[in-house]
PDB file of N, CA and C in Angstrom:
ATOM      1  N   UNK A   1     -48.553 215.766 141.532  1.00  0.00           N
ATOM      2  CA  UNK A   1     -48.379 214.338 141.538  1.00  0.00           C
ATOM      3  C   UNK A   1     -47.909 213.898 140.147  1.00  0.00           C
ATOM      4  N   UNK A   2     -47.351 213.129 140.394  1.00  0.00           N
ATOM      5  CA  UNK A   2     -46.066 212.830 138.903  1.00  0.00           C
ATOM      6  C   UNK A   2     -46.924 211.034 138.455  1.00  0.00           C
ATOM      7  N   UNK A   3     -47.188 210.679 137.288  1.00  0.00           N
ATOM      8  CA  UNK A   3     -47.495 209.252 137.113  1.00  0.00           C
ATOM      9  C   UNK A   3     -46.451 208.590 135.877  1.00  0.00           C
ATOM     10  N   UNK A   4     -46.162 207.856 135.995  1.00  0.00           N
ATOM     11  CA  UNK A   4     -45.381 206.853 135.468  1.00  0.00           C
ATOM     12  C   UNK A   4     -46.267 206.272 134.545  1.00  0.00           C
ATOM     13  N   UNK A   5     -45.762 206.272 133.004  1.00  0.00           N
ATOM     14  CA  UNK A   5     -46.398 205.648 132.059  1.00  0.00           C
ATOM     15  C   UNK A   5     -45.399 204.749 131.357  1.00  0.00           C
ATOM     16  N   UNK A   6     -46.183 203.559 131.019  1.00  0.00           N
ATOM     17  CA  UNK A   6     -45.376 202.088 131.113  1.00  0.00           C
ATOM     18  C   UNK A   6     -45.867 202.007 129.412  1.00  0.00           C
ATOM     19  N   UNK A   7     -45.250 202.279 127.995  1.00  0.00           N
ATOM     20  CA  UNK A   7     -45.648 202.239 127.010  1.00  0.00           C
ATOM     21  C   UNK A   7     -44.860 200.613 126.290  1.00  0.00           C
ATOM     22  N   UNK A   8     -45.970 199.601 125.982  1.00  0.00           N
ATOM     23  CA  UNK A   8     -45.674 198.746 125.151  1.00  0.00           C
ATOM     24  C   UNK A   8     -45.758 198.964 123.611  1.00  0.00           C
ATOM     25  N   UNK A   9     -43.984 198.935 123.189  1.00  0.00           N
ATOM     26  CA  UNK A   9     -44.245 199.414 121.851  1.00  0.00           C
ATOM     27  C   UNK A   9     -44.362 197.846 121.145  1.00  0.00           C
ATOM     28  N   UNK A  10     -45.300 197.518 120.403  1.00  0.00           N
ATOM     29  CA  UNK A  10     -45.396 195.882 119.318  1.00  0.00           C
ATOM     30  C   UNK A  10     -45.363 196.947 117.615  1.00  0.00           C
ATOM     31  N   UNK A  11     -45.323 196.131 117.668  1.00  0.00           N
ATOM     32  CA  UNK A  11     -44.388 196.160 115.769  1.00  0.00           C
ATOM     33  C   UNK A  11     -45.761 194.936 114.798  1.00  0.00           C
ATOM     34  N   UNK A  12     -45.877 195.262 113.960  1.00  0.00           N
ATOM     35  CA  UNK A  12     -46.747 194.235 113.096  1.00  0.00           C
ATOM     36  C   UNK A  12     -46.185 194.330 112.053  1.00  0.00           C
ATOM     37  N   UNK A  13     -45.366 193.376 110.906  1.00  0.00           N
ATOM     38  CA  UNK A  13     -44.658 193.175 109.917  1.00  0.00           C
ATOM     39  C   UNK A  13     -45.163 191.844 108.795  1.00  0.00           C
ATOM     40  N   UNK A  14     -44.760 192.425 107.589  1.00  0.00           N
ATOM     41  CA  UNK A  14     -45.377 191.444 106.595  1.00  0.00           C
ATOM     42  C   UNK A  14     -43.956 190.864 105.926  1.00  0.00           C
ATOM     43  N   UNK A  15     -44.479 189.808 105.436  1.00  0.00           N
ATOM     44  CA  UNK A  15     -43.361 189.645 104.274  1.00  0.00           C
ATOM     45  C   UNK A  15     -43.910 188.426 103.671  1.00  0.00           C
ATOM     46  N   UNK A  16     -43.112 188.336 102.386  1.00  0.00           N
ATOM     47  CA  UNK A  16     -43.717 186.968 101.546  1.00  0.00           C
ATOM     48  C   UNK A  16     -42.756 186.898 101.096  1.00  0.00           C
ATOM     49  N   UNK A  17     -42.284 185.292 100.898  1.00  0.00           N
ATOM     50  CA  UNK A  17     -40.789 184.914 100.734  1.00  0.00           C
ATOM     51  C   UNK A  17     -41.145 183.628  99.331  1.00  0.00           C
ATOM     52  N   UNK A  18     -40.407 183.972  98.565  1.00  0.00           N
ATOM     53  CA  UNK A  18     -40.525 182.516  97.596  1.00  0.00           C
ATOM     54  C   UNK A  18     -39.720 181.580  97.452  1.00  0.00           C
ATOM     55  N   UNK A  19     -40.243 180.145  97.772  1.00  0.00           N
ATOM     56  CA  UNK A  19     -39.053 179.559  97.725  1.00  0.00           C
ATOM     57  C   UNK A  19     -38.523 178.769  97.178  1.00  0.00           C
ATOM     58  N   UNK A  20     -37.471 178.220  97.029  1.00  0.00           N
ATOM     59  CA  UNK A  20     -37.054 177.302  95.823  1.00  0.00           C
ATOM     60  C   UNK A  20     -37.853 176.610  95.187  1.00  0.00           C
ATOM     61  N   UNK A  21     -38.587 176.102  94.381  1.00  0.00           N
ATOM     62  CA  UNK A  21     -39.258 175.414  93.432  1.00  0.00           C
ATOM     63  C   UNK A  21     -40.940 176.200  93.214  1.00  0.00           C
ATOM     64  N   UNK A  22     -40.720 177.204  93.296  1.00  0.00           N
ATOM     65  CA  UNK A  22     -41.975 178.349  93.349  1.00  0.00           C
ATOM     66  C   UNK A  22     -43.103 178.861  94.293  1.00  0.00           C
ATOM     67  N   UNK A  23     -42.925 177.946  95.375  1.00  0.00           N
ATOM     68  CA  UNK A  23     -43.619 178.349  96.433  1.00  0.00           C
ATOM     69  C   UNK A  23     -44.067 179.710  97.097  1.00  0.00           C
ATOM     70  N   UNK A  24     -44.942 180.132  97.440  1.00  0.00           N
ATOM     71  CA  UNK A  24     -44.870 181.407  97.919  1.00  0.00           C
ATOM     72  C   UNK A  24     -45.502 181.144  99.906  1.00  0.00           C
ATOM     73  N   UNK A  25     -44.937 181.494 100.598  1.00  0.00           N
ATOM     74  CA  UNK A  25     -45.125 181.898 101.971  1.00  0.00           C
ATOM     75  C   UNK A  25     -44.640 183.166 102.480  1.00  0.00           C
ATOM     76  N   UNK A  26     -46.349 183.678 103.227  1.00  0.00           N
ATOM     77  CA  UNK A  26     -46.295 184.952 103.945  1.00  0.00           C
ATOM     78  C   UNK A  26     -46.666 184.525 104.820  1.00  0.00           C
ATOM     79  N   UNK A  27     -45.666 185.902 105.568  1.00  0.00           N
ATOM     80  CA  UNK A  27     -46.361 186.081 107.700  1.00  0.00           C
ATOM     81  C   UNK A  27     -46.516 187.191 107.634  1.00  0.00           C
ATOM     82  N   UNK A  28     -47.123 187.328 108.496  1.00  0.00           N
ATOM     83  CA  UNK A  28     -47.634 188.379 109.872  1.00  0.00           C
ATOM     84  C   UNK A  28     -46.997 187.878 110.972  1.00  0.00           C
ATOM     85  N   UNK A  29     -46.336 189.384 111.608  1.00  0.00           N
ATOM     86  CA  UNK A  29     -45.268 189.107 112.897  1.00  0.00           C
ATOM     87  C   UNK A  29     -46.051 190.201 113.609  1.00  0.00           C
ATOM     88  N   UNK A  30     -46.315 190.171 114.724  1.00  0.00           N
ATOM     89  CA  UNK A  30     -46.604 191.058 115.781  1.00  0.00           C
ATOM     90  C   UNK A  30     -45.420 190.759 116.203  1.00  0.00           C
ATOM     91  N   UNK A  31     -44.871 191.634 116.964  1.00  0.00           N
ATOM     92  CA  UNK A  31     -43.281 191.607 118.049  1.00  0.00           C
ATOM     93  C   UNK A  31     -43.332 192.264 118.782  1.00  0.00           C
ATOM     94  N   UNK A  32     -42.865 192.082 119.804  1.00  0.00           N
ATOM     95  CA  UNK A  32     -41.911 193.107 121.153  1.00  0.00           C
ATOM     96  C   UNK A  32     -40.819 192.711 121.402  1.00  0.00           C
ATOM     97  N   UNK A  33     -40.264 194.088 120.819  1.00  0.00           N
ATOM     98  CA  UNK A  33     -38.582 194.018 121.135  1.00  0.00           C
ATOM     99  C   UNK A  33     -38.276 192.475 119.875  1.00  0.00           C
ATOM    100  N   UNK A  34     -37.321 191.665 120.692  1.00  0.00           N
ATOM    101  CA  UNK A  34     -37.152 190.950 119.751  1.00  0.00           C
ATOM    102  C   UNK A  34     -37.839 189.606 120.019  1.00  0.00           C
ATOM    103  N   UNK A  35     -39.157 189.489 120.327  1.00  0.00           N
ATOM    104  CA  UNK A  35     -39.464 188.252 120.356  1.00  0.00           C
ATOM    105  C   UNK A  35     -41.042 188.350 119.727  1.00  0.00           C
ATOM    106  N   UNK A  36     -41.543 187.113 119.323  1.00  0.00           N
ATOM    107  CA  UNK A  36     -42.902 187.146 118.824  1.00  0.00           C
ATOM    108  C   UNK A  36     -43.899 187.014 119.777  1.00  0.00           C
ATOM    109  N   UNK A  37     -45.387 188.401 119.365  1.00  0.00           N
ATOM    110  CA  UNK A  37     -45.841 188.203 120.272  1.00  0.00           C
ATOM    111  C   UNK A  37     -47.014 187.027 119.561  1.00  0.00           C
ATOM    112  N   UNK A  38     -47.414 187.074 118.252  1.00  0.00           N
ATOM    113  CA  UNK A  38     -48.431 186.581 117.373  1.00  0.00           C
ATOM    114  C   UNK A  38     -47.604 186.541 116.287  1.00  0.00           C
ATOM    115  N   UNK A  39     -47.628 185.100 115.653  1.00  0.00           N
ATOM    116  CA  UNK A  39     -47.510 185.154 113.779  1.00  0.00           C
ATOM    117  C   UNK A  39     -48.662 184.129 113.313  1.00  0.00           C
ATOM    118  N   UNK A  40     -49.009 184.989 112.003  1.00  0.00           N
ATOM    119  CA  UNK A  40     -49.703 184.156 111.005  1.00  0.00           C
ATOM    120  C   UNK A  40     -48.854 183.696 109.853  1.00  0.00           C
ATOM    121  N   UNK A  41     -49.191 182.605 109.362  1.00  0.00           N
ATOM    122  CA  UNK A  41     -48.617 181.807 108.357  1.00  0.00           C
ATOM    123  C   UNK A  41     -49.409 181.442 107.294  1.00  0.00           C
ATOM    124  N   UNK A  42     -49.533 181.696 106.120  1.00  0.00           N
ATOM    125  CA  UNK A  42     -50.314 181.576 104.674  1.00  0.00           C
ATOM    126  C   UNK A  42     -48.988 181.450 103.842  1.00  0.00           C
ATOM    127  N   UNK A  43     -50.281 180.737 102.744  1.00  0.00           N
ATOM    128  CA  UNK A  43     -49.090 180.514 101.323  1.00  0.00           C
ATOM    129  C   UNK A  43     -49.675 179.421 100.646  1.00  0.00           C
ATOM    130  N   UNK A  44     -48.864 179.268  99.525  1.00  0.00           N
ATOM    131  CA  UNK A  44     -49.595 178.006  98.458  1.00  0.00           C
ATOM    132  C   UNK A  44     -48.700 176.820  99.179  1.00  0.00           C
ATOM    133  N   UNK A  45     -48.361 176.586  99.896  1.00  0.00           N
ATOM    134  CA  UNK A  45     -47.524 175.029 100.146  1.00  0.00           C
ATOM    135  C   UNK A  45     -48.974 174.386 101.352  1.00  0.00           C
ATOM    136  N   UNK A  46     -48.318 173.304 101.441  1.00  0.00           N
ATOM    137  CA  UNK A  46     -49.216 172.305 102.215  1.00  0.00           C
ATOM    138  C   UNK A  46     -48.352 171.914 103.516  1.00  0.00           C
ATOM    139  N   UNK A  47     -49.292 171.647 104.479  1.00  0.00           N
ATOM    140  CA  UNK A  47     -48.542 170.827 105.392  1.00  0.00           C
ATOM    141  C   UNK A  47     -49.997 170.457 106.027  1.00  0.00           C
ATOM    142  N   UNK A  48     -49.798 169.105 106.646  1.00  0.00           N
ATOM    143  CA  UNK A  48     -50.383 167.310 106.793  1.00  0.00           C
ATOM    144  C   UNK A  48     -49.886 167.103 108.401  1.00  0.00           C
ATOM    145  N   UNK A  49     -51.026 166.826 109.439  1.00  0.00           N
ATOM    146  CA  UNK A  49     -52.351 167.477 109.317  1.00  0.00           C
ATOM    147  C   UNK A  49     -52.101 168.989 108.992  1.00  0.00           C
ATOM    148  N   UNK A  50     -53.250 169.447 108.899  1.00  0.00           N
ATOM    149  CA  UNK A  50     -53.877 170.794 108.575  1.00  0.00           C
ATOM    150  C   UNK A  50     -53.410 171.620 109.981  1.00  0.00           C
ATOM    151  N   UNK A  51     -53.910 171.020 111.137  1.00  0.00           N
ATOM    152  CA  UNK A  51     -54.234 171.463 112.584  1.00  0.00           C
ATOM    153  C   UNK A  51     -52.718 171.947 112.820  1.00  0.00           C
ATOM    154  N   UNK A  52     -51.630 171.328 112.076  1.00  0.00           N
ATOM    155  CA  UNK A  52     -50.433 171.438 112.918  1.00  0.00           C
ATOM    156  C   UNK A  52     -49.998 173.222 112.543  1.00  0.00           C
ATOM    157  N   UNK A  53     -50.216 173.572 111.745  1.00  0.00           N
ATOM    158  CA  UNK A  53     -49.876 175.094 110.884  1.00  0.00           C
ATOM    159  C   UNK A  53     -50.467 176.212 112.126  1.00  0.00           C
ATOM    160  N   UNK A  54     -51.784 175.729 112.702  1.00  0.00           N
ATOM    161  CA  UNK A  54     -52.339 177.070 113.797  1.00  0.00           C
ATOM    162  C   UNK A  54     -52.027 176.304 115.009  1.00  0.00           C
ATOM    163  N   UNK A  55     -50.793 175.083 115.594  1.00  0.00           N
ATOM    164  CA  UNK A  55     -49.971 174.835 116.393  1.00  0.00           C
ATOM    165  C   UNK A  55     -48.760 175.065 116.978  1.00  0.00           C
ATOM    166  N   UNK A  56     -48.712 175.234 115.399  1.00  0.00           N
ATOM    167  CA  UNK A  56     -47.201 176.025 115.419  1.00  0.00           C
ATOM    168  C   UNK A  56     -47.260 177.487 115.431  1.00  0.00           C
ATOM    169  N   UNK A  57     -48.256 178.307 114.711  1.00  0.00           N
ATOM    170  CA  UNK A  57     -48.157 179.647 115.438  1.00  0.00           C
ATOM    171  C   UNK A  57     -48.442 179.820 116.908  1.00  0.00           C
ATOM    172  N   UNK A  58     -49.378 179.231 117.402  1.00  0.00           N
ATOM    173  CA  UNK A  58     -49.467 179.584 119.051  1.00  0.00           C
ATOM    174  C   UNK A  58     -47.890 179.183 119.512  1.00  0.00           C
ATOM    175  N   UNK A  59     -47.049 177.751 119.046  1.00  0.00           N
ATOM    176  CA  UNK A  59     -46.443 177.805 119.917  1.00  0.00           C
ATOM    177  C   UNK A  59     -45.046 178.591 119.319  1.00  0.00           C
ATOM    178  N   UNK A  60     -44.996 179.235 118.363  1.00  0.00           N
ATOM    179  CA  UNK A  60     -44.059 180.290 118.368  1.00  0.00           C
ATOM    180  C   UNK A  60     -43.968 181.771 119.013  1.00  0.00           C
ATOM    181  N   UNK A  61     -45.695 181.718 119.757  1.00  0.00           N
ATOM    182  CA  UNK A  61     -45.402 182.936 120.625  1.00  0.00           C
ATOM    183  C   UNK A  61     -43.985 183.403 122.050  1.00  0.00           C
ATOM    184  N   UNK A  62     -43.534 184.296 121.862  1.00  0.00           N
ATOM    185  CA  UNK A  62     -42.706 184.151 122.485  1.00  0.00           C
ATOM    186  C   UNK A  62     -41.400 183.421 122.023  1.00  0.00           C
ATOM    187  N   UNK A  63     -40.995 183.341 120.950  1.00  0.00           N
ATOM    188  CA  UNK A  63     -39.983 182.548 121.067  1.00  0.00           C
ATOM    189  C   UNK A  63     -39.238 184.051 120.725  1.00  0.00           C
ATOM    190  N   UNK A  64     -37.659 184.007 120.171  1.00  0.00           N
ATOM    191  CA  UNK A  64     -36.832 184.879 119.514  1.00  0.00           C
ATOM    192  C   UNK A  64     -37.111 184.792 118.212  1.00  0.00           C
ATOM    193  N   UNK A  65     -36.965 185.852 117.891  1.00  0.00           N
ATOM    194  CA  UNK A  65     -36.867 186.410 116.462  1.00  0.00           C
ATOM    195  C   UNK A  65     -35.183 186.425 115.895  1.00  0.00           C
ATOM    196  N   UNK A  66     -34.791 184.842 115.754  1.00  0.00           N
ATOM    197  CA  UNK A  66     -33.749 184.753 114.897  1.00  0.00           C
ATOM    198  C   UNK A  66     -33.836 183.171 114.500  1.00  0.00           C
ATOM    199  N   UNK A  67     -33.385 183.842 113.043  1.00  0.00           N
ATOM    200  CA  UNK A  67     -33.745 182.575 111.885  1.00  0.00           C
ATOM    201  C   UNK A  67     -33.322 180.972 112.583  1.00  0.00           C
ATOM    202  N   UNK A  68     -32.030 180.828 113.106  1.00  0.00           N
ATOM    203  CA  UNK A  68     -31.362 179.787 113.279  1.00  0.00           C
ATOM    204  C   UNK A  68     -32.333 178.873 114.332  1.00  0.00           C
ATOM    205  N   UNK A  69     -32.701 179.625 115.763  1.00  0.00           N
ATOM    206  CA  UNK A  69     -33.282 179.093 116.437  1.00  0.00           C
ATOM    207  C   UNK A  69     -34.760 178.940 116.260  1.00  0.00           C
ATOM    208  N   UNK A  70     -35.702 179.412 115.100  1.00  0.00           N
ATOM    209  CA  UNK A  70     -36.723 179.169 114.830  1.00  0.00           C
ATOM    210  C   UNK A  70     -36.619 178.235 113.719  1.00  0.00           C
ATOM    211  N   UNK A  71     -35.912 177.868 112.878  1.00  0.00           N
ATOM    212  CA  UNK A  71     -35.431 176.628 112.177  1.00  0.00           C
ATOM    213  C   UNK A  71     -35.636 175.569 112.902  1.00  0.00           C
ATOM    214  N   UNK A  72     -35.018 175.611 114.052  1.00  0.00           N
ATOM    215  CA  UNK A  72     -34.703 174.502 114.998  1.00  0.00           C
ATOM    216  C   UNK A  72     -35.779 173.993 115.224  1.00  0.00           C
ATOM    217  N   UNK A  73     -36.818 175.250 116.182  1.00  0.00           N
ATOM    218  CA  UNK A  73     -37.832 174.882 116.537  1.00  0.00           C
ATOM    219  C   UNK A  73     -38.608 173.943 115.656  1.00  0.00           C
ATOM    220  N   UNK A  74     -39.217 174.875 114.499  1.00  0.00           N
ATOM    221  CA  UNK A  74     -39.896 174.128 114.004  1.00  0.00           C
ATOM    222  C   UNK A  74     -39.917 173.328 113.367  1.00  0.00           C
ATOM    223  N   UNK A  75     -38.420 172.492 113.166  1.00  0.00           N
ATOM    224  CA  UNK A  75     -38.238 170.969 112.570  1.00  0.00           C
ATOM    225  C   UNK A  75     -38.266 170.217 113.355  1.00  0.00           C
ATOM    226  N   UNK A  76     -38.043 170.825 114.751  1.00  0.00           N
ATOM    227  CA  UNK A  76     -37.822 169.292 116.106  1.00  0.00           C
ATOM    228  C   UNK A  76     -39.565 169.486 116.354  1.00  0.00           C
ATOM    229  N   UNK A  77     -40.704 170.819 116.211  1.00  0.00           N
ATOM    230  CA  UNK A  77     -42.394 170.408 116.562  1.00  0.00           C
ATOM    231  C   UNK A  77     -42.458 169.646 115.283  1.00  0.00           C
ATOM    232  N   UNK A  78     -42.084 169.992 114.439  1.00  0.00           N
ATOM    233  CA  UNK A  78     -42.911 168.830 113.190  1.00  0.00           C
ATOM    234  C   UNK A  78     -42.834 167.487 113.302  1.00  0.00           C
ATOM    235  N   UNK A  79     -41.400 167.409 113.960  1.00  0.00           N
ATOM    236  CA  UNK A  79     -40.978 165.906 113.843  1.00  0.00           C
ATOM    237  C   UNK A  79     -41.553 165.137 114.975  1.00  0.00           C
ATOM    238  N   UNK A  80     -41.798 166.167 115.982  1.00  0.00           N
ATOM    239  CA  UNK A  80     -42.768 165.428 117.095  1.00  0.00           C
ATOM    240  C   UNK A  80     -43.927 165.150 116.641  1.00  0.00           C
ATOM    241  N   UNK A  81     -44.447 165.589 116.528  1.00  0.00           N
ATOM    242  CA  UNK A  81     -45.597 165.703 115.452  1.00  0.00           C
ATOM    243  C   UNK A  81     -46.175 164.879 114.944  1.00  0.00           C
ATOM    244  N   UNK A  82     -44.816 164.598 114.017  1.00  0.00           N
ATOM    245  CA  UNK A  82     -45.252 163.728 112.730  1.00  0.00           C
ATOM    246  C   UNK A  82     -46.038 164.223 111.795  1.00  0.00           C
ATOM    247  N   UNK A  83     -45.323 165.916 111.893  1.00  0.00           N
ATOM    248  CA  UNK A  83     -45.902 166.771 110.919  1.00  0.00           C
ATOM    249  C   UNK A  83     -45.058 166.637 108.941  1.00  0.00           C
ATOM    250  N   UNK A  84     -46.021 167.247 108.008  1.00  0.00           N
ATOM    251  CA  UNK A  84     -45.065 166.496 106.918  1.00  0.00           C
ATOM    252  C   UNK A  84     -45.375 168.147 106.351  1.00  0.00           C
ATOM    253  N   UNK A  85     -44.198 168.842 106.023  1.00  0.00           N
ATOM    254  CA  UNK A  85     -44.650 170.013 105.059  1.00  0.00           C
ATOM    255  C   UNK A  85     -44.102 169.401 103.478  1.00  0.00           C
ATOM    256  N   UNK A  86     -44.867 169.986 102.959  1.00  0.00           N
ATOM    257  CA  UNK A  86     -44.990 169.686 101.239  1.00  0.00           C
ATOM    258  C   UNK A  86     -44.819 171.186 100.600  1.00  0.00           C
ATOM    259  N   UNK A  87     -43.309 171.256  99.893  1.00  0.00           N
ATOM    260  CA  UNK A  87     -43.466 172.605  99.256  1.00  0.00           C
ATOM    261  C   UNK A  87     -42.602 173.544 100.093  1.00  0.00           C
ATOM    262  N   UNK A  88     -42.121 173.366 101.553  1.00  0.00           N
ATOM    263  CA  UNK A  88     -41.448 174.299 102.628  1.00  0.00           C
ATOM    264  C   UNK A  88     -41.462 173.423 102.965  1.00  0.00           C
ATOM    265  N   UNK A  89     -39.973 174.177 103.748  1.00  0.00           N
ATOM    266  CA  UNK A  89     -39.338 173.594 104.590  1.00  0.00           C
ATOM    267  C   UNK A  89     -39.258 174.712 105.911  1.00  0.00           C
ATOM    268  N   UNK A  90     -38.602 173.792 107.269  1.00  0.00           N
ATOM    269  CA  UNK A  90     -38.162 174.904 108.593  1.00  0.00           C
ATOM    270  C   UNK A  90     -37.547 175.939 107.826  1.00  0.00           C
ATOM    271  N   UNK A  91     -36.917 175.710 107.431  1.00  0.00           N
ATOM    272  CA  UNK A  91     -35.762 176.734 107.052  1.00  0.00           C
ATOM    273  C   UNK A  91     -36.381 178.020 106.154  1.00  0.00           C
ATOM    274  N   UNK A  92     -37.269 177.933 105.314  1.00  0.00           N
ATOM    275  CA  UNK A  92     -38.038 178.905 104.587  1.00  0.00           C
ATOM    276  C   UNK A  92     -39.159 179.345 105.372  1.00  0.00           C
ATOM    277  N   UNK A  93     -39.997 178.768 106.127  1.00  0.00           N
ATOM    278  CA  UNK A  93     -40.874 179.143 107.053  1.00  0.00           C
ATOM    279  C   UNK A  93     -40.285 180.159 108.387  1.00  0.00           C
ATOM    280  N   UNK A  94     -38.983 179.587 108.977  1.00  0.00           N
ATOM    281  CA  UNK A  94     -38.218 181.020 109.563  1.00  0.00           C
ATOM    282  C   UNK A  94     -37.665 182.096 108.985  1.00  0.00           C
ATOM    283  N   UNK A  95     -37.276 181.716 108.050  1.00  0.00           N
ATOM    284  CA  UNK A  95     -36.498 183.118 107.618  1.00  0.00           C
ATOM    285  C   UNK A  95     -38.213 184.087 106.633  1.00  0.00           C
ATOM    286  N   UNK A  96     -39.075 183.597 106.715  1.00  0.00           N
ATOM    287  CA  UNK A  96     -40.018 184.490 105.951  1.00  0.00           C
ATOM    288  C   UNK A  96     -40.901 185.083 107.592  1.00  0.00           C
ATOM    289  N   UNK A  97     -40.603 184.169 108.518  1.00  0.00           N
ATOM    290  CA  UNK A  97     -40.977 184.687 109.933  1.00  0.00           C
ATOM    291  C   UNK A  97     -40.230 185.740 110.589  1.00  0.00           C
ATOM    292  N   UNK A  98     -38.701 185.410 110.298  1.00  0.00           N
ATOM    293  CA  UNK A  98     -37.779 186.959 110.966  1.00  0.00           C
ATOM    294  C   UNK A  98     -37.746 187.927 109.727  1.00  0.00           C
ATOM    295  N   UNK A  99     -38.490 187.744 108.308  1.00  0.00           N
ATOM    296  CA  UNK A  99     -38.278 188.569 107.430  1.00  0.00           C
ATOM    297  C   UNK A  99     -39.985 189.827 108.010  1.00  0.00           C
ATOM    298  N   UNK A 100     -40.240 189.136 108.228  1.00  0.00           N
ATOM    299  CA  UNK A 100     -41.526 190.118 108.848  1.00  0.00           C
ATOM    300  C   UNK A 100     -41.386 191.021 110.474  1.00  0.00           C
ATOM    301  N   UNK A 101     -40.526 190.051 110.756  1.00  0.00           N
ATOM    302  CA  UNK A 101     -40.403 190.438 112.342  1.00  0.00           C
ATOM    303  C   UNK A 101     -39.607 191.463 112.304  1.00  0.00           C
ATOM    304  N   UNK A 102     -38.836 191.572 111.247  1.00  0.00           N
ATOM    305  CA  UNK A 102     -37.793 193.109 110.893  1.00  0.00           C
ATOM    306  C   UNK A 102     -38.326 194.105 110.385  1.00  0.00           C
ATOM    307  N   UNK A 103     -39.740 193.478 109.980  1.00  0.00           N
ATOM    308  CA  UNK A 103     -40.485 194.995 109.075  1.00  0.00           C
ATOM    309  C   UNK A 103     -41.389 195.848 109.491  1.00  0.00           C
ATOM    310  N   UNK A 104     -41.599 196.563 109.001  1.00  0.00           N
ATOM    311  CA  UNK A 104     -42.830 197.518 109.970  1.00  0.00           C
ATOM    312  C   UNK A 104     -43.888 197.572 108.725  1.00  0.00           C
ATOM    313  N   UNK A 105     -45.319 197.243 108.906  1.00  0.00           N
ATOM    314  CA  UNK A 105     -46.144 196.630 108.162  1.00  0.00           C
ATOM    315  C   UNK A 105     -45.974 196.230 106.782  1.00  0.00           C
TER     316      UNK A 105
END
């Protein structure tokens, strides 16, 4: 008797990105294939409320792992929001998100 094994390969990646005016932000990317399955987000910048930072990781599960369309995302949730980042921007918060999602720990 022959069995079929179904292997999920996930990826866990770091990175810390600095960004213009000295900021530092790191993730944690869990992935499959090319999409996120889990990210964490740390760093010295701020963002107002507090709550919106572990909102935006749940709702980046699943999205793609490319800079342009996670930009997107997360300037059109903030702005719903009425989220305010201080220190980062979308644009540095994705690319330090696909900079992890490319790495292997």
């Amino acid at each position: 008797m022959k069995f079929g094994l179904l292997w999920l390969v996930k990826r866990l990646g770091k990175a810390e990105y600095k960004v213009e005016g000295g900021k530092l932000v790191k993730a944690q990317v869990e992935r499959k294939d090319d999409r996120i399955l889990r990210v964490k987000i740390t760093g010295d910048f701020f963002i107002h409320p507090e709550e919106f930072l572990e909102e935006l990781e749940e709702a980046l599960a699943g999205k793609l792992l490319d800079e342009s369309i996670l930009k997107g995302f997360i300037r059109s949730l903030a702005e719903r929001r009425g989220a305010v980042l201080l220190g980062v921007s979308p644009e540095d918060l994705a690319k330090c998100i696909v900079m992890a999602g490319e790495g292997d720990g």
